[in-house]
N, C-alpha and C. Protein backbone atom coordinates (compact mmCIF):
# COMPACT_ATOMS: atom_id res chain seq x y z
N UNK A 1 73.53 87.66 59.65
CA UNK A 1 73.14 88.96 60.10
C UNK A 1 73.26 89.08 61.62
N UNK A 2 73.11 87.99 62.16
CA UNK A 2 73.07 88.36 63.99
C UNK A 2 74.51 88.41 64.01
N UNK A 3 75.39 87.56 63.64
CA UNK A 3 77.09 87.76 63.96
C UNK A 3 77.29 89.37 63.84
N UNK A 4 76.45 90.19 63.18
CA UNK A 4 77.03 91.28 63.09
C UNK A 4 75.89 92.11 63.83
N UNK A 5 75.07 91.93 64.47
CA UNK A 5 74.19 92.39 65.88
C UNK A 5 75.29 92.79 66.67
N UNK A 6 75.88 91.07 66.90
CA UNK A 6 76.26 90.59 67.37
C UNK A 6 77.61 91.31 68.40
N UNK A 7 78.14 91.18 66.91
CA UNK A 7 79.61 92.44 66.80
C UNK A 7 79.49 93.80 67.51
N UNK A 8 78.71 94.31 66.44
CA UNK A 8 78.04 96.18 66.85
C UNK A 8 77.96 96.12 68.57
N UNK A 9 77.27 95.23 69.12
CA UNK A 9 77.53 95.48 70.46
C UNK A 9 78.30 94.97 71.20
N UNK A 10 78.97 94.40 70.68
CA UNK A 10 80.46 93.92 71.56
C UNK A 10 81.32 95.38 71.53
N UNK A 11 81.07 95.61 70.20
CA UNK A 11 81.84 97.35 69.88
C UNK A 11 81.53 98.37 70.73
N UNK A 12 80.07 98.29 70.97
CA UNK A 12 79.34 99.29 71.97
C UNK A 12 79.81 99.44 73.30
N UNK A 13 79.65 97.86 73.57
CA UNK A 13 80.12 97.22 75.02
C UNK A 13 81.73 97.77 75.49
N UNK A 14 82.79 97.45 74.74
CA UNK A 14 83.61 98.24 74.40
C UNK A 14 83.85 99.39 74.90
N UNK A 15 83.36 100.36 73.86
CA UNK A 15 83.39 101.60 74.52
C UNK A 15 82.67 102.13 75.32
N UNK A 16 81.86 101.99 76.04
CA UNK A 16 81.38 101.85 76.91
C UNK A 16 82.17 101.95 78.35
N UNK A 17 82.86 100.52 78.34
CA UNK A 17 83.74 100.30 79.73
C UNK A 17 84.74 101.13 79.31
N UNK A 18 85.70 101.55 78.27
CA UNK A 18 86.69 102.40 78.06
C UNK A 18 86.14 103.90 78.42
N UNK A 19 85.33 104.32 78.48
CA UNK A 19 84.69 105.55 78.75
C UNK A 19 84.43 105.38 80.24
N UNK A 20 84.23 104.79 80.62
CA UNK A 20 83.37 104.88 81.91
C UNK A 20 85.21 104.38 83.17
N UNK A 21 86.02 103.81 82.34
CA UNK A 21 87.26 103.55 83.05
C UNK A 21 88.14 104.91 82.94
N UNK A 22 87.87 105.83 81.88
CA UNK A 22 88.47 106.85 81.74
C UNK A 22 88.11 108.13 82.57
N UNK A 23 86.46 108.02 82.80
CA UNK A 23 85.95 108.91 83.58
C UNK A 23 86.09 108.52 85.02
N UNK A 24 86.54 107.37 85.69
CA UNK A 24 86.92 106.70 86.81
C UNK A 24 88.01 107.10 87.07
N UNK A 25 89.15 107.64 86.38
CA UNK A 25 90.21 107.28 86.47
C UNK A 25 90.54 109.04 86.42
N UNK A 26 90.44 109.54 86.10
CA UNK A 26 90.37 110.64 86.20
C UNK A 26 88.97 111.47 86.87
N UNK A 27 89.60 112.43 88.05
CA UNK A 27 88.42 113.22 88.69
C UNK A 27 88.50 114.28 89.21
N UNK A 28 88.00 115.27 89.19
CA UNK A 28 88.45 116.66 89.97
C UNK A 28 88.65 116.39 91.35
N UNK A 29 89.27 117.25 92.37
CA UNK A 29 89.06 117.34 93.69
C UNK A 29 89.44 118.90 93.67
N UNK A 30 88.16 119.41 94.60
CA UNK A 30 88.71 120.67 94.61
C UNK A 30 87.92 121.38 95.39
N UNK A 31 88.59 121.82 97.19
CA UNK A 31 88.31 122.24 98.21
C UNK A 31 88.14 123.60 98.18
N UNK A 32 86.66 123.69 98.66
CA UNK A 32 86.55 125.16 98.58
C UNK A 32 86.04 125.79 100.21
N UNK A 33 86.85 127.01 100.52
CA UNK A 33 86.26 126.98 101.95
C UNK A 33 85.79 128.43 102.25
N UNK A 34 86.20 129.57 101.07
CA UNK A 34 85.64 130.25 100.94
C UNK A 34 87.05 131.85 100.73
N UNK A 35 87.96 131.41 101.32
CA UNK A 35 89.11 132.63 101.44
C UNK A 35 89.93 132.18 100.36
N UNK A 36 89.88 133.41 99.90
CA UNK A 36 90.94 134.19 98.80
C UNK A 36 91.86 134.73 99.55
N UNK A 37 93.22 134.37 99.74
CA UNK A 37 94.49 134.72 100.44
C UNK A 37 95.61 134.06 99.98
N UNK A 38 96.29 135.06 99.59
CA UNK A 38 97.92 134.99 99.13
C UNK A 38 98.89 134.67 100.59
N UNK A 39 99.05 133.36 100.50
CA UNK A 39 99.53 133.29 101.59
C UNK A 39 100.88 133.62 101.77
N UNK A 40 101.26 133.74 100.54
CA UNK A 40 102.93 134.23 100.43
C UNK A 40 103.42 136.03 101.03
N UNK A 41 101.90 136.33 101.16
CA UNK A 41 102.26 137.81 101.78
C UNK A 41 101.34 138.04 103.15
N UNK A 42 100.35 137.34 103.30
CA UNK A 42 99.78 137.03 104.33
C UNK A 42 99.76 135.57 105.32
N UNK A 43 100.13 135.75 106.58
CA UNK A 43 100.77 134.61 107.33
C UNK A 43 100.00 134.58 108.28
N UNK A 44 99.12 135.79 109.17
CA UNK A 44 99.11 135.74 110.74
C UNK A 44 97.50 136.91 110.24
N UNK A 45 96.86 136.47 111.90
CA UNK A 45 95.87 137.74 111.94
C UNK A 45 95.69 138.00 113.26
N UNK A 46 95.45 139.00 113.73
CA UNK A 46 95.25 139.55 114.86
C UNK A 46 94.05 139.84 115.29
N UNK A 47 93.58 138.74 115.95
CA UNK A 47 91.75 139.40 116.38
C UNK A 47 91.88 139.92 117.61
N UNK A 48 91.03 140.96 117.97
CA UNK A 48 91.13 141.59 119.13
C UNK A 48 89.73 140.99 119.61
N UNK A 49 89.72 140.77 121.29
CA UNK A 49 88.26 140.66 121.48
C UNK A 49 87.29 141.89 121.42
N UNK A 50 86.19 141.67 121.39
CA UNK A 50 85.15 142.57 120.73
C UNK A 50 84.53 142.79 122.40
N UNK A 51 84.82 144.06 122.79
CA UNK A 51 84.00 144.15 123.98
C UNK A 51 82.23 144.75 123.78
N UNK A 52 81.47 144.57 124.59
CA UNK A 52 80.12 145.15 124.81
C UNK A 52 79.95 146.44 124.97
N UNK A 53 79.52 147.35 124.36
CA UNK A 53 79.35 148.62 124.42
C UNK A 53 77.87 149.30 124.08
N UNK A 54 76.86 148.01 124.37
CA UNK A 54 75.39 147.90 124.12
C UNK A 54 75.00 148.33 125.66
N UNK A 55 73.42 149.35 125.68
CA UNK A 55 72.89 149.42 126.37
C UNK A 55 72.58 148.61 127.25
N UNK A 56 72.09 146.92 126.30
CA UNK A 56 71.25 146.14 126.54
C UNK A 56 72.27 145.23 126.60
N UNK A 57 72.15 144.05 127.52
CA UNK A 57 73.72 143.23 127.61
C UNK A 57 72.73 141.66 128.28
N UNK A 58 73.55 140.85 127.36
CA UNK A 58 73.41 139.19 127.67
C UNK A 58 74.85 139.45 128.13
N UNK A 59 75.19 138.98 129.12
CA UNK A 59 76.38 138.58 129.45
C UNK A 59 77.16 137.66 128.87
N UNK A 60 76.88 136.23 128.53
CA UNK A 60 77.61 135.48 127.81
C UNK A 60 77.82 135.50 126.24
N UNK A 61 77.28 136.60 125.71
CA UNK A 61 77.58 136.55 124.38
C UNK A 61 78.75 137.10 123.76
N UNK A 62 79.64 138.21 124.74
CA UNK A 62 80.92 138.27 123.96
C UNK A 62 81.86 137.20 124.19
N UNK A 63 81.71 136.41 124.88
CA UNK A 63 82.74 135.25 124.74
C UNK A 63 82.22 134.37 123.95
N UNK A 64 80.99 134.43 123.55
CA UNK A 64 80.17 133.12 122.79
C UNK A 64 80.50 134.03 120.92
N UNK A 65 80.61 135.58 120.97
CA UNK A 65 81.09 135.71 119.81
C UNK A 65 82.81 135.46 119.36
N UNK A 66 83.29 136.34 120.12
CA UNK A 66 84.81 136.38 120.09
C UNK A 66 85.36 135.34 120.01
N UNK A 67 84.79 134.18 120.43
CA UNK A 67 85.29 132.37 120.62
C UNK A 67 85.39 132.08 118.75
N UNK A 68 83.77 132.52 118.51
CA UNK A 68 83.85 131.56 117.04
C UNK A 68 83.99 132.30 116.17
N UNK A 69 84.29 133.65 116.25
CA UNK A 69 85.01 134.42 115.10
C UNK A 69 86.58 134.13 115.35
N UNK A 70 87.54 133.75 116.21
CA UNK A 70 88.61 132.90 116.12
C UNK A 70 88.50 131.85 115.71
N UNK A 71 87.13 131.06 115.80
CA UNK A 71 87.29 129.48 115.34
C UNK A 71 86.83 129.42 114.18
N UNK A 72 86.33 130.86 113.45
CA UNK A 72 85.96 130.33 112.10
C UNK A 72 87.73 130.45 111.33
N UNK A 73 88.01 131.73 111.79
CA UNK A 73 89.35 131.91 110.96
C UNK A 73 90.58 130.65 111.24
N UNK A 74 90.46 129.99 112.43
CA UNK A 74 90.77 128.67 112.37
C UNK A 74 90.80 127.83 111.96
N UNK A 75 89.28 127.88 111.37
CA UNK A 75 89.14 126.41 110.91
C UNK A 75 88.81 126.61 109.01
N UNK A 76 89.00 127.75 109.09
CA UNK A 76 88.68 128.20 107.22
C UNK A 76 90.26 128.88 106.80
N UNK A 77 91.42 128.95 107.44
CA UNK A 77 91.83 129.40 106.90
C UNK A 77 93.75 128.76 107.40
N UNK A 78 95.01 128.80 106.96
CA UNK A 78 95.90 128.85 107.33
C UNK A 78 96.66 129.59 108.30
N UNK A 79 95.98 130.79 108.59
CA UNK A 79 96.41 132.38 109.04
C UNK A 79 96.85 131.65 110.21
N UNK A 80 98.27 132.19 111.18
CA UNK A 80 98.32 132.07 112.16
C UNK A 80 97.44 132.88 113.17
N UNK A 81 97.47 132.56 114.07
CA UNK A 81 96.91 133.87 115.25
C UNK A 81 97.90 134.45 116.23
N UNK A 82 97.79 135.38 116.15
CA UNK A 82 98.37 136.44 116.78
C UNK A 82 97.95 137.69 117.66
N UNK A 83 99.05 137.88 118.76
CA UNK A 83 97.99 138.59 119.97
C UNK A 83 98.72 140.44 119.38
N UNK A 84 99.61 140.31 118.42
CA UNK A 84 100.08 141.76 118.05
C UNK A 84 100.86 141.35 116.57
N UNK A 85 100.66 142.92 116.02
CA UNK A 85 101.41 142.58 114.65
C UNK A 85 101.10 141.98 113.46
N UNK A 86 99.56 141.22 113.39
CA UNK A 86 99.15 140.76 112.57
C UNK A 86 99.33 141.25 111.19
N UNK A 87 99.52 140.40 110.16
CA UNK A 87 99.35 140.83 108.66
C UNK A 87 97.80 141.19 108.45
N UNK A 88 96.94 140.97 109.05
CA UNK A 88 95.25 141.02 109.03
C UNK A 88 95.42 141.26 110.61
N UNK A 89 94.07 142.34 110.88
CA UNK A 89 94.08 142.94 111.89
C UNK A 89 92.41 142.80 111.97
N UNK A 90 91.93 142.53 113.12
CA UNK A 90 90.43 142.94 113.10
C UNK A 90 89.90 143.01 114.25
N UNK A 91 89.32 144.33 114.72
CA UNK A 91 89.01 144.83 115.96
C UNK A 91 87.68 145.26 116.02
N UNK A 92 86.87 145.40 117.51
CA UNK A 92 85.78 146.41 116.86
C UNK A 92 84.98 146.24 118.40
N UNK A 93 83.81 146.77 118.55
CA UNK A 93 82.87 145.84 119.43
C UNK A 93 81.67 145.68 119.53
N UNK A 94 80.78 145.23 119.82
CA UNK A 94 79.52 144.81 120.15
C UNK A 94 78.79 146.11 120.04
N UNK A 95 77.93 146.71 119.51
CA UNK A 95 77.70 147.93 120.16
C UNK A 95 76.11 148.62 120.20
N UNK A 96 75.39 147.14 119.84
CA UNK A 96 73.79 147.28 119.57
C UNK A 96 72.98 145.46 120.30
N UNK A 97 72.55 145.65 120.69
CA UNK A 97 71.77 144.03 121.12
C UNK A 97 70.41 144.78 121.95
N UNK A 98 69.67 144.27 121.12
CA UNK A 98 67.86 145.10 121.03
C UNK A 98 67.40 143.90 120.28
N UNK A 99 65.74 144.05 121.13
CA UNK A 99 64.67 143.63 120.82
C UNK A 99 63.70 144.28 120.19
N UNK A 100 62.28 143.91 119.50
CA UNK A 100 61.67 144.88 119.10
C UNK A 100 60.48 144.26 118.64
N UNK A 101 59.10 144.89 118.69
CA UNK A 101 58.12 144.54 117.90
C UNK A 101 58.45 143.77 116.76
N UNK A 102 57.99 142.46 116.00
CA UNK A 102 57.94 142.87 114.69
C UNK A 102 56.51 142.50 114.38
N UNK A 103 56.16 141.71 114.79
CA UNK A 103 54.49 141.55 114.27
C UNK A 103 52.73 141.94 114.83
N UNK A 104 52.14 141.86 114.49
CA UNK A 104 50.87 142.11 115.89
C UNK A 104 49.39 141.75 115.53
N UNK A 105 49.70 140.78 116.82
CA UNK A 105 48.16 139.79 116.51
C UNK A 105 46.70 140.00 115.97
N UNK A 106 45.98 139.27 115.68
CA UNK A 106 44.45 140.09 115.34
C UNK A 106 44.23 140.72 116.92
N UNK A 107 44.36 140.00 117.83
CA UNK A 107 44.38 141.11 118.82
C UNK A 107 44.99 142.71 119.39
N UNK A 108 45.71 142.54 118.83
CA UNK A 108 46.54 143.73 119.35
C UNK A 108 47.68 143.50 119.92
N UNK A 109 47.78 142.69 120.29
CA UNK A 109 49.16 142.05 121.01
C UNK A 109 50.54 141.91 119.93
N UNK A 110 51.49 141.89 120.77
CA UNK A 110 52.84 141.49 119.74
C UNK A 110 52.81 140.04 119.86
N UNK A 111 52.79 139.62 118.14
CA UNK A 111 52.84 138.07 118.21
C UNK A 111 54.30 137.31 117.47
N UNK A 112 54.85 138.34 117.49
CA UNK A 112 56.53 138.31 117.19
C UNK A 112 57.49 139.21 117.61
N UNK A 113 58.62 138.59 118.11
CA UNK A 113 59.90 139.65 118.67
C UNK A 113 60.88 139.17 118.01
N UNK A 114 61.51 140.73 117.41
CA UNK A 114 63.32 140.26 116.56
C UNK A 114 63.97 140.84 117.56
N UNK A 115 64.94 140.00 117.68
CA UNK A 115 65.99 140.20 118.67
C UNK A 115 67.23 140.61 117.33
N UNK A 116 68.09 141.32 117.96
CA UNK A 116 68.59 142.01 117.09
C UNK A 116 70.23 141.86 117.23
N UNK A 117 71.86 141.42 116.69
CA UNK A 117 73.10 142.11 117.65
C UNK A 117 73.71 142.83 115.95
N UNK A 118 74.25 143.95 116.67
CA UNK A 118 75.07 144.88 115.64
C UNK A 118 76.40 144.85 115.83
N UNK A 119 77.25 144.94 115.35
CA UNK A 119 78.89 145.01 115.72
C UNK A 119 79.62 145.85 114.80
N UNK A 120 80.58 146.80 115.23
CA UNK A 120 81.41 147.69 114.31
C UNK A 120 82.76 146.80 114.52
N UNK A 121 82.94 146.54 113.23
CA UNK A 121 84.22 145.97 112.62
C UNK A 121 85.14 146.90 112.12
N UNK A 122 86.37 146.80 112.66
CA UNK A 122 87.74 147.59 111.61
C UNK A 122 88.49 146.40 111.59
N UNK A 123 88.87 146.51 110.10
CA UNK A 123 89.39 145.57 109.48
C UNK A 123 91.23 146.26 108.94
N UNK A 124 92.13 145.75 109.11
CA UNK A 124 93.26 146.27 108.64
C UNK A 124 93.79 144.90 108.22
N UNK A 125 94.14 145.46 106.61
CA UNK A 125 95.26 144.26 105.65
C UNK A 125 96.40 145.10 105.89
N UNK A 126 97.59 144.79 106.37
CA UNK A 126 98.64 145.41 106.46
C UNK A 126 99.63 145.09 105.22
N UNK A 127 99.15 144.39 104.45
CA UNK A 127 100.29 144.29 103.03
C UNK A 127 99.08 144.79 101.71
N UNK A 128 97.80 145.27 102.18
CA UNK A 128 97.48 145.66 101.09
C UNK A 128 96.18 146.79 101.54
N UNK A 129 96.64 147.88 102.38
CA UNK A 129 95.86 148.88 103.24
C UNK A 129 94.57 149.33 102.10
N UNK A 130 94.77 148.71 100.96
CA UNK A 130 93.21 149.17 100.06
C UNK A 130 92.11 148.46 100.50
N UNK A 131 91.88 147.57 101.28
CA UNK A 131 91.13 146.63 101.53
C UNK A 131 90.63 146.86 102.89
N UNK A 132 91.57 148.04 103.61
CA UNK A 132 91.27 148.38 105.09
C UNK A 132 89.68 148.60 105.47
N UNK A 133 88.83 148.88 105.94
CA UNK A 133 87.51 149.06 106.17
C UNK A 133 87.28 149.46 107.72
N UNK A 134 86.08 149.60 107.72
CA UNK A 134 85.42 149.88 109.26
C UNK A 134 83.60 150.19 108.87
N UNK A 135 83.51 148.97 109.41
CA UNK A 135 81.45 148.95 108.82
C UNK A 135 80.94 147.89 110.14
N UNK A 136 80.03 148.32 109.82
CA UNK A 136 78.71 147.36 110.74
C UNK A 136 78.34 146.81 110.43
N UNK A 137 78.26 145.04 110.86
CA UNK A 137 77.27 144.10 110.70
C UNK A 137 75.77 143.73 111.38
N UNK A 138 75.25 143.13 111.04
CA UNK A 138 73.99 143.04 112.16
C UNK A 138 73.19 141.60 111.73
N UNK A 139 72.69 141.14 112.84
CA UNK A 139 72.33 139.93 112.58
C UNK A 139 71.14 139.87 113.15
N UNK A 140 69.78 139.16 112.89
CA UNK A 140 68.38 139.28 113.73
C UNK A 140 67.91 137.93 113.62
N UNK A 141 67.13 137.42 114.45
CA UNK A 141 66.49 136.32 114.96
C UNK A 141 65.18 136.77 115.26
N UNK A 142 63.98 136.08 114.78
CA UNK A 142 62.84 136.17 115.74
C UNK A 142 62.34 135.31 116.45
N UNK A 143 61.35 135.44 117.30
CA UNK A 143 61.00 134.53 117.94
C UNK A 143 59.92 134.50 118.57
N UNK A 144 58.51 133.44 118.55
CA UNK A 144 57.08 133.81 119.27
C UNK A 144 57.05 134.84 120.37
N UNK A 145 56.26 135.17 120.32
CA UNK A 145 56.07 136.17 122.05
C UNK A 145 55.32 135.25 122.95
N UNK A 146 55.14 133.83 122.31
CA UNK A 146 54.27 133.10 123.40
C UNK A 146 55.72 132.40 124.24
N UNK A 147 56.36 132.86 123.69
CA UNK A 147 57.94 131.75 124.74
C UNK A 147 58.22 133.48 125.25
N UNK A 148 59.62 133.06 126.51
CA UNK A 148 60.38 134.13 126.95
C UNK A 148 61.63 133.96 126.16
N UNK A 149 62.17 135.13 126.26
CA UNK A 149 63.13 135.63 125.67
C UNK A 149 64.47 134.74 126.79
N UNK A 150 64.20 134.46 127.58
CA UNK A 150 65.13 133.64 128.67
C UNK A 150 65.14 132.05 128.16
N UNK A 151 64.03 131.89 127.23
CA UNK A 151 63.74 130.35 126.69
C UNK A 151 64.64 129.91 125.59
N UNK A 152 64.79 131.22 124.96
CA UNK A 152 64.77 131.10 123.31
C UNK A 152 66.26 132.04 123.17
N UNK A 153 66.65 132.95 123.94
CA UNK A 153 67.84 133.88 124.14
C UNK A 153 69.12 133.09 123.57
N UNK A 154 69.45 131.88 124.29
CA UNK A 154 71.18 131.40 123.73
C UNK A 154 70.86 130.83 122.64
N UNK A 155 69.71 130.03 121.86
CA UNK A 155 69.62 129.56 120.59
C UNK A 155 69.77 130.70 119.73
N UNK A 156 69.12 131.87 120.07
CA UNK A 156 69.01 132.59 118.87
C UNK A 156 70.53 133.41 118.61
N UNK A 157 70.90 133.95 120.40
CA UNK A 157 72.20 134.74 119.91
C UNK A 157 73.46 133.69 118.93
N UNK A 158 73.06 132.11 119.06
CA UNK A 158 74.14 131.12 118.61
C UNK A 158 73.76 131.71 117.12
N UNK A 159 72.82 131.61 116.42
CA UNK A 159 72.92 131.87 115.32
C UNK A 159 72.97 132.93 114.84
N UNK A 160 72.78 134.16 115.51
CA UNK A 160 73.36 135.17 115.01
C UNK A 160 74.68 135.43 114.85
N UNK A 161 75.04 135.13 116.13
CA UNK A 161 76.35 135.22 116.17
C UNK A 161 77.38 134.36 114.83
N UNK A 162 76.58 133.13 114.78
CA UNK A 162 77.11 132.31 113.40
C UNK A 162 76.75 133.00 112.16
N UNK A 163 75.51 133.67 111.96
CA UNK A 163 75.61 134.90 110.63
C UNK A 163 76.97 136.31 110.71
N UNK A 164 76.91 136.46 111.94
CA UNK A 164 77.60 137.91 112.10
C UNK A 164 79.35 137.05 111.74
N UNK A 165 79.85 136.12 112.14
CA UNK A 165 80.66 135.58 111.62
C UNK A 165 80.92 135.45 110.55
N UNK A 166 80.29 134.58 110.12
CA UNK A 166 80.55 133.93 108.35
C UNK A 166 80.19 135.71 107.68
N UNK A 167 79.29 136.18 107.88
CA UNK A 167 79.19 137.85 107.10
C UNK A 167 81.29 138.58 107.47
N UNK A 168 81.89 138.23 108.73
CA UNK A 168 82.80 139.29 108.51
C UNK A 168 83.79 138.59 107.96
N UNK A 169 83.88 137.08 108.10
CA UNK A 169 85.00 136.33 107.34
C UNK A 169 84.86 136.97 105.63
N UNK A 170 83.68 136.34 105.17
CA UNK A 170 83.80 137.31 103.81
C UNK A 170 83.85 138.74 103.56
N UNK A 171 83.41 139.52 104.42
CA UNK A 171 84.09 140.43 104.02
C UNK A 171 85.63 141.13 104.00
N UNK A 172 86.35 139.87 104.58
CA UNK A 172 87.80 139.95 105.38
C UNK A 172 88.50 139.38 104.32
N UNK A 173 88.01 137.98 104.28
CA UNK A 173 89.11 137.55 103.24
C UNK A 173 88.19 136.98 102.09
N UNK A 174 87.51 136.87 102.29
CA UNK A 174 86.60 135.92 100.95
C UNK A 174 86.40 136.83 100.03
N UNK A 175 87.57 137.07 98.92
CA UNK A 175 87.50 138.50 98.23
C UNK A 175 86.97 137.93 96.72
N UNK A 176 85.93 137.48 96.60
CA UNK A 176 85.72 137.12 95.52
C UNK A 176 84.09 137.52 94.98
């Protein structure tokens, strides 16, 4: 009776390593970065810089946006870049950066400030003008009122600016 214990799990043993060499041996790979693009009709995009047209103005933030909305489409996508002519076109500018109440202490005091940036985007697909657009994004940060806004200002516009990005890449090409 044990010779055949014995057996049964040599059989087990068996399949076992044949399963586990088969699932080794075979494996998906499969890069996802977020754009849906036919690259056979789309090649190039044309970003325009986004000038300031806000009341309220940080000075270094249109180069701190305009930089990494080129470096996202850089680094997420094949598209060439281009200073005219683009198959993808995308222009627009800055045109809101405000602060504002949002919370208020048992005292009376403001014990939170959202800092706020808005941007009007026009978007042009030139091989498929159904997809053309022109909308506003907006991105907000808050931040204690016990710090200054001079403390806390380039951390927060970095991440807005990194929402207001990744928001227009998908709406540009991430058509899914």
């Amino acid at each position: 009776m044990a010779w055949i214990v014995n057996k049964t799990r040599k059989i087990h043993l068996i399949y076992i390593v044949v399963a586990l060499m088969c699932l080794t041996a075979c494996s998906v790979s499969y890069k996802f970065n977020g754009a849906s693009i036919d690259y056979s009709k789309v090649r190039s995009i044309q970003i325009a810089d986004f000038p300031i047209r806000s009341a309220y103005v940080w000075g270094p933030m249109a180069p701190m946006f305009n930089n990494k909305l080129k470096d996202v489409f850089a680094n997420h996508t094949r598209l060439e870049q281009v200073k005219r002519n683009g198959d993808l076109k995308i222009e627009g500018e800055i045109t809101q950066y405000q602060q504002r109440n949002k919370s208020v202490s048992s005292e009376g005091y403001s014990a939170q400030t959202e800092l706020s940036i808005t941007v009007n985007v026009r978007f042009t697909n030139n091989s498929n003008h159904k997809e053309d657009f022109e909308r506003q994004f907006t991105a907000s940060a808050s931040y204690d009122t016990t710090r200054s806004l001079n403390s806390v200002q380039e951390e927060l516009v970095e991440q807005m600016v990194k929402d207001l990005t990744e928001q227009i890449f998908n709406a540009t090409v991430a058509n899914w």
